[in-house]
C-alpha atoms as a PDB file:
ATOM      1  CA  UNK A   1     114.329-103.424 -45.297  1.00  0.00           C
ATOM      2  CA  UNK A   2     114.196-101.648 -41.947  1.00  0.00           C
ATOM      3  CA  UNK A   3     111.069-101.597 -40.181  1.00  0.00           C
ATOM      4  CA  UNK A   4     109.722 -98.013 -39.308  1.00  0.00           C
ATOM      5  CA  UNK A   5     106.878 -99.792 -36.927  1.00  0.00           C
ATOM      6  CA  UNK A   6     107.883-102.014 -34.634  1.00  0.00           C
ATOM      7  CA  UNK A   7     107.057-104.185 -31.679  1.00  0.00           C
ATOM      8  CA  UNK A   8     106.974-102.066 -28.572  1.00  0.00           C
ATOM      9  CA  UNK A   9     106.572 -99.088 -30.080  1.00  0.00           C
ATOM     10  CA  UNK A  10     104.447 -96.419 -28.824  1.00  0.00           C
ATOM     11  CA  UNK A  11     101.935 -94.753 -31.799  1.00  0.00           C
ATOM     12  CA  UNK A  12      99.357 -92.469 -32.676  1.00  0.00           C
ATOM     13  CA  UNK A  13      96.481 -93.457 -34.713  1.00  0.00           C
ATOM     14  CA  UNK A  14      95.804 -90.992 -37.914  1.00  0.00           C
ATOM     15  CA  UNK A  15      92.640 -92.113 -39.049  1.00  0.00           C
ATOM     16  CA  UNK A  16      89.140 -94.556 -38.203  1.00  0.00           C
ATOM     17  CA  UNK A  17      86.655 -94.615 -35.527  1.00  0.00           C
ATOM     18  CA  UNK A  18      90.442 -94.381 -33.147  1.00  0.00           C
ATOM     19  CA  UNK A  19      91.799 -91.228 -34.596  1.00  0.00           C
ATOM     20  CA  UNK A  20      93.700 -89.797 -32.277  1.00  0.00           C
ATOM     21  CA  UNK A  21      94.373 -92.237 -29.818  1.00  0.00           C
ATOM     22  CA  UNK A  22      98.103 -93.751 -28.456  1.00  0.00           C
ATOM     23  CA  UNK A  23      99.002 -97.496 -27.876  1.00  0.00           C
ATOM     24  CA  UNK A  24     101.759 -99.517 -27.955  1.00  0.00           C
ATOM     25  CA  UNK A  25     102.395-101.658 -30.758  1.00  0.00           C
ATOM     26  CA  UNK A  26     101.784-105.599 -29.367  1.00  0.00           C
ATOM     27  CA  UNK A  27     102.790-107.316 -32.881  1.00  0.00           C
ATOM     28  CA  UNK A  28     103.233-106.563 -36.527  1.00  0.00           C
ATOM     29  CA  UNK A  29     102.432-108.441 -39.547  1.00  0.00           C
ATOM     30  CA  UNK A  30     104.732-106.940 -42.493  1.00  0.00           C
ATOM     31  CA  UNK A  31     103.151-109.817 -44.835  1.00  0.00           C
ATOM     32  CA  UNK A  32      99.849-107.981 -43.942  1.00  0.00           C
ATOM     33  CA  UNK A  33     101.144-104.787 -43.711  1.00  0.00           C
ATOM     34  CA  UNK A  34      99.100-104.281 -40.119  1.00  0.00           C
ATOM     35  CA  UNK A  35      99.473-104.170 -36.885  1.00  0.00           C
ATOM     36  CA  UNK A  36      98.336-105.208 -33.374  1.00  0.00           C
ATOM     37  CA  UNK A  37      97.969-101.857 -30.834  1.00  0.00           C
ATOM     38  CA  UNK A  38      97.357-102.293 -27.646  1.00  0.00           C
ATOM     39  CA  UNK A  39      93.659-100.853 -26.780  1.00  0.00           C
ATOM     40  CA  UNK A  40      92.841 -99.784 -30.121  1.00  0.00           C
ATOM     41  CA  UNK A  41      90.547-101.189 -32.818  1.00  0.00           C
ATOM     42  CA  UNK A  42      88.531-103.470 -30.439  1.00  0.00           C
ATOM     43  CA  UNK A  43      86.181-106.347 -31.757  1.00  0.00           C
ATOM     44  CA  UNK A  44      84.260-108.747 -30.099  1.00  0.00           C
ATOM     45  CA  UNK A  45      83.991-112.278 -30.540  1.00  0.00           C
ATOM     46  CA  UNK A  46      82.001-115.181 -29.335  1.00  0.00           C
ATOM     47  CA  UNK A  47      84.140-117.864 -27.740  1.00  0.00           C
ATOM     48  CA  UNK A  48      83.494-121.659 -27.094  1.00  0.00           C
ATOM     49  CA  UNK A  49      84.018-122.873 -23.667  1.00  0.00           C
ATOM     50  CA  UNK A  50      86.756-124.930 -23.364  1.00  0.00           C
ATOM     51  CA  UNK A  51      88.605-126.976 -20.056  1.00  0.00           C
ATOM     52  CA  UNK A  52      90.616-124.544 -20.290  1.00  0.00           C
ATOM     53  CA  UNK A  53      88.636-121.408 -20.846  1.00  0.00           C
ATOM     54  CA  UNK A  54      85.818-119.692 -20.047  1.00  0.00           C
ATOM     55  CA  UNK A  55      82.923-119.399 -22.907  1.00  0.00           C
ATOM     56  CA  UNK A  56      81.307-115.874 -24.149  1.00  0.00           C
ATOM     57  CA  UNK A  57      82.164-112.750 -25.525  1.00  0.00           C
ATOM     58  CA  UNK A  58      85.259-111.556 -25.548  1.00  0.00           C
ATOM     59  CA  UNK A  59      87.087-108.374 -26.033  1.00  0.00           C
ATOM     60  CA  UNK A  60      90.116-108.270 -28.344  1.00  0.00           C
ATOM     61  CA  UNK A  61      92.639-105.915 -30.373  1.00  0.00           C
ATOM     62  CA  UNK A  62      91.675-105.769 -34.107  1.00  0.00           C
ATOM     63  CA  UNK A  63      94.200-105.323 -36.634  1.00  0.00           C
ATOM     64  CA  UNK A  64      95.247-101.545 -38.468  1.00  0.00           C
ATOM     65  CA  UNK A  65      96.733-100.682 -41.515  1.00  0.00           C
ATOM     66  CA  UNK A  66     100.241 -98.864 -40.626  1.00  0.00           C
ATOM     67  CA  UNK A  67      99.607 -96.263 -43.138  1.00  0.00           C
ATOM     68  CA  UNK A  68      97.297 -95.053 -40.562  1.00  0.00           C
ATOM     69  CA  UNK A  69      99.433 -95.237 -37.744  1.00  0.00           C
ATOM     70  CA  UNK A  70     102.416 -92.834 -36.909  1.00  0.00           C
ATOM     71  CA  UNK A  71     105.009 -93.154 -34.280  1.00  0.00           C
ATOM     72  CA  UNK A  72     104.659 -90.718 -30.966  1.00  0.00           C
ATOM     73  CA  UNK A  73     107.548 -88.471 -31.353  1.00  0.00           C
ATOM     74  CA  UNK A  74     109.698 -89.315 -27.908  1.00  0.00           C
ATOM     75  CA  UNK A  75     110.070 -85.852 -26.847  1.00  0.00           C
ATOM     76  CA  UNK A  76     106.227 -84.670 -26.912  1.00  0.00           C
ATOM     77  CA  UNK A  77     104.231 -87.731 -27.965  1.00  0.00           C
ATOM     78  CA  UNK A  78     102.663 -85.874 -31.229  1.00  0.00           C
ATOM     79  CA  UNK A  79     103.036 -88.034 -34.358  1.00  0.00           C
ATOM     80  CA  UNK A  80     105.769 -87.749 -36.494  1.00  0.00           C
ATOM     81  CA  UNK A  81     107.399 -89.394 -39.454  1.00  0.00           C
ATOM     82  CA  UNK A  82     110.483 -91.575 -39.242  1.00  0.00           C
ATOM     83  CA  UNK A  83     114.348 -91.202 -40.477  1.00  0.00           C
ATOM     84  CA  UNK A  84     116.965 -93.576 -40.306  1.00  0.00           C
ATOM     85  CA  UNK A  85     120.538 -92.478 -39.848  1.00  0.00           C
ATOM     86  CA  UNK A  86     124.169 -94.025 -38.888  1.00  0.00           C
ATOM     87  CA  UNK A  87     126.268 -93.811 -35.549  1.00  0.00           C
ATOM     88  CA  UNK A  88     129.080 -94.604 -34.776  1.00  0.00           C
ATOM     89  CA  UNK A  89     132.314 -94.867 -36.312  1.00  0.00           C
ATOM     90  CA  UNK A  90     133.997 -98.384 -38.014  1.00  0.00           C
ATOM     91  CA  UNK A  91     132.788-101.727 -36.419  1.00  0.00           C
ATOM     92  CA  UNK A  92     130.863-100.152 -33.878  1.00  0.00           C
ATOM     93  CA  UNK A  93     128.112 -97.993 -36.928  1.00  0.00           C
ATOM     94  CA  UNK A  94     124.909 -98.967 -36.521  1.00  0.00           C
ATOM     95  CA  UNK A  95     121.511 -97.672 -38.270  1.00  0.00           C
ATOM     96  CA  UNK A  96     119.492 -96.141 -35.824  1.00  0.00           C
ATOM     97  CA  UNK A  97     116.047 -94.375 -36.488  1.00  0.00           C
ATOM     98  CA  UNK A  98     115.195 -91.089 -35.852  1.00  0.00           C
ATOM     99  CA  UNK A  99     112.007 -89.102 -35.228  1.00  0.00           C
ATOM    100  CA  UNK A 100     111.847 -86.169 -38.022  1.00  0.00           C
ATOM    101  CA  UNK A 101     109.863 -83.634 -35.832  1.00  0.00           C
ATOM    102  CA  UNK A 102     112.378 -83.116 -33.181  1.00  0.00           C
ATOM    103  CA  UNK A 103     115.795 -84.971 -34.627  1.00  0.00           C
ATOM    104  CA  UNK A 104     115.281 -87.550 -31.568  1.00  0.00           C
ATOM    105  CA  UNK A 105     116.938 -91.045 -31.632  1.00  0.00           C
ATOM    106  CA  UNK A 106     113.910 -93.565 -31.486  1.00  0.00           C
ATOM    107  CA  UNK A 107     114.710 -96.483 -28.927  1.00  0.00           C
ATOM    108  CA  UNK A 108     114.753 -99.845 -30.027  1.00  0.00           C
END
């Protein structure tokens, strides 16, 4: 199945204490069916020092459900839902998806 989220991505958060805010997709776990974004759903956590690391509380991204995140439609950065369609002619078709607000090719 193609993915409609993917790594790299640039997205709009629908709903949670983030509503409204953009970041770009840092990882996706389809098992989970979350994602890592960049900036968004921050937690804190207590770290161990370590030789290599310094100890005490650290800052990282949280996980969110991707039914409550939308892609940022490349042409004005409002959400929007995603299409797939085919290019191309013969050998050289390819699936490509496609932002249904303004018709734009998504890169990627």
């Amino acid at each position: 199945m193609a993915a409609k989220i993917r790594k790299g991505d640039k997205v709009v958060v629908l709903s949670g204490q983030d509503k409204g805010r953009t970041g770009e997709v840092l990882e996706v776990r389809p098992a989970q069916g979350r994602a890592v974004v960049q900036g968004i759903a921050m937690i804190k956590r207590h770290q161990r020092q370590t030789p290599q690391q310094q100890g005490g509380i650290i800052s990282k991204e949280g996980t969110v459900h991707l039914s409550n995140l939308a892609l940022a439609d490349p042409k004005d950065g409002k959400p929007t839902r995603v299409g797939f369609k085919f290019v191309g002619e013969g050998e050289g078709r390819r699936k490509v998806r496609v932002a249904k607000r303004s018709g734009a090719e998504i890169d990627g």
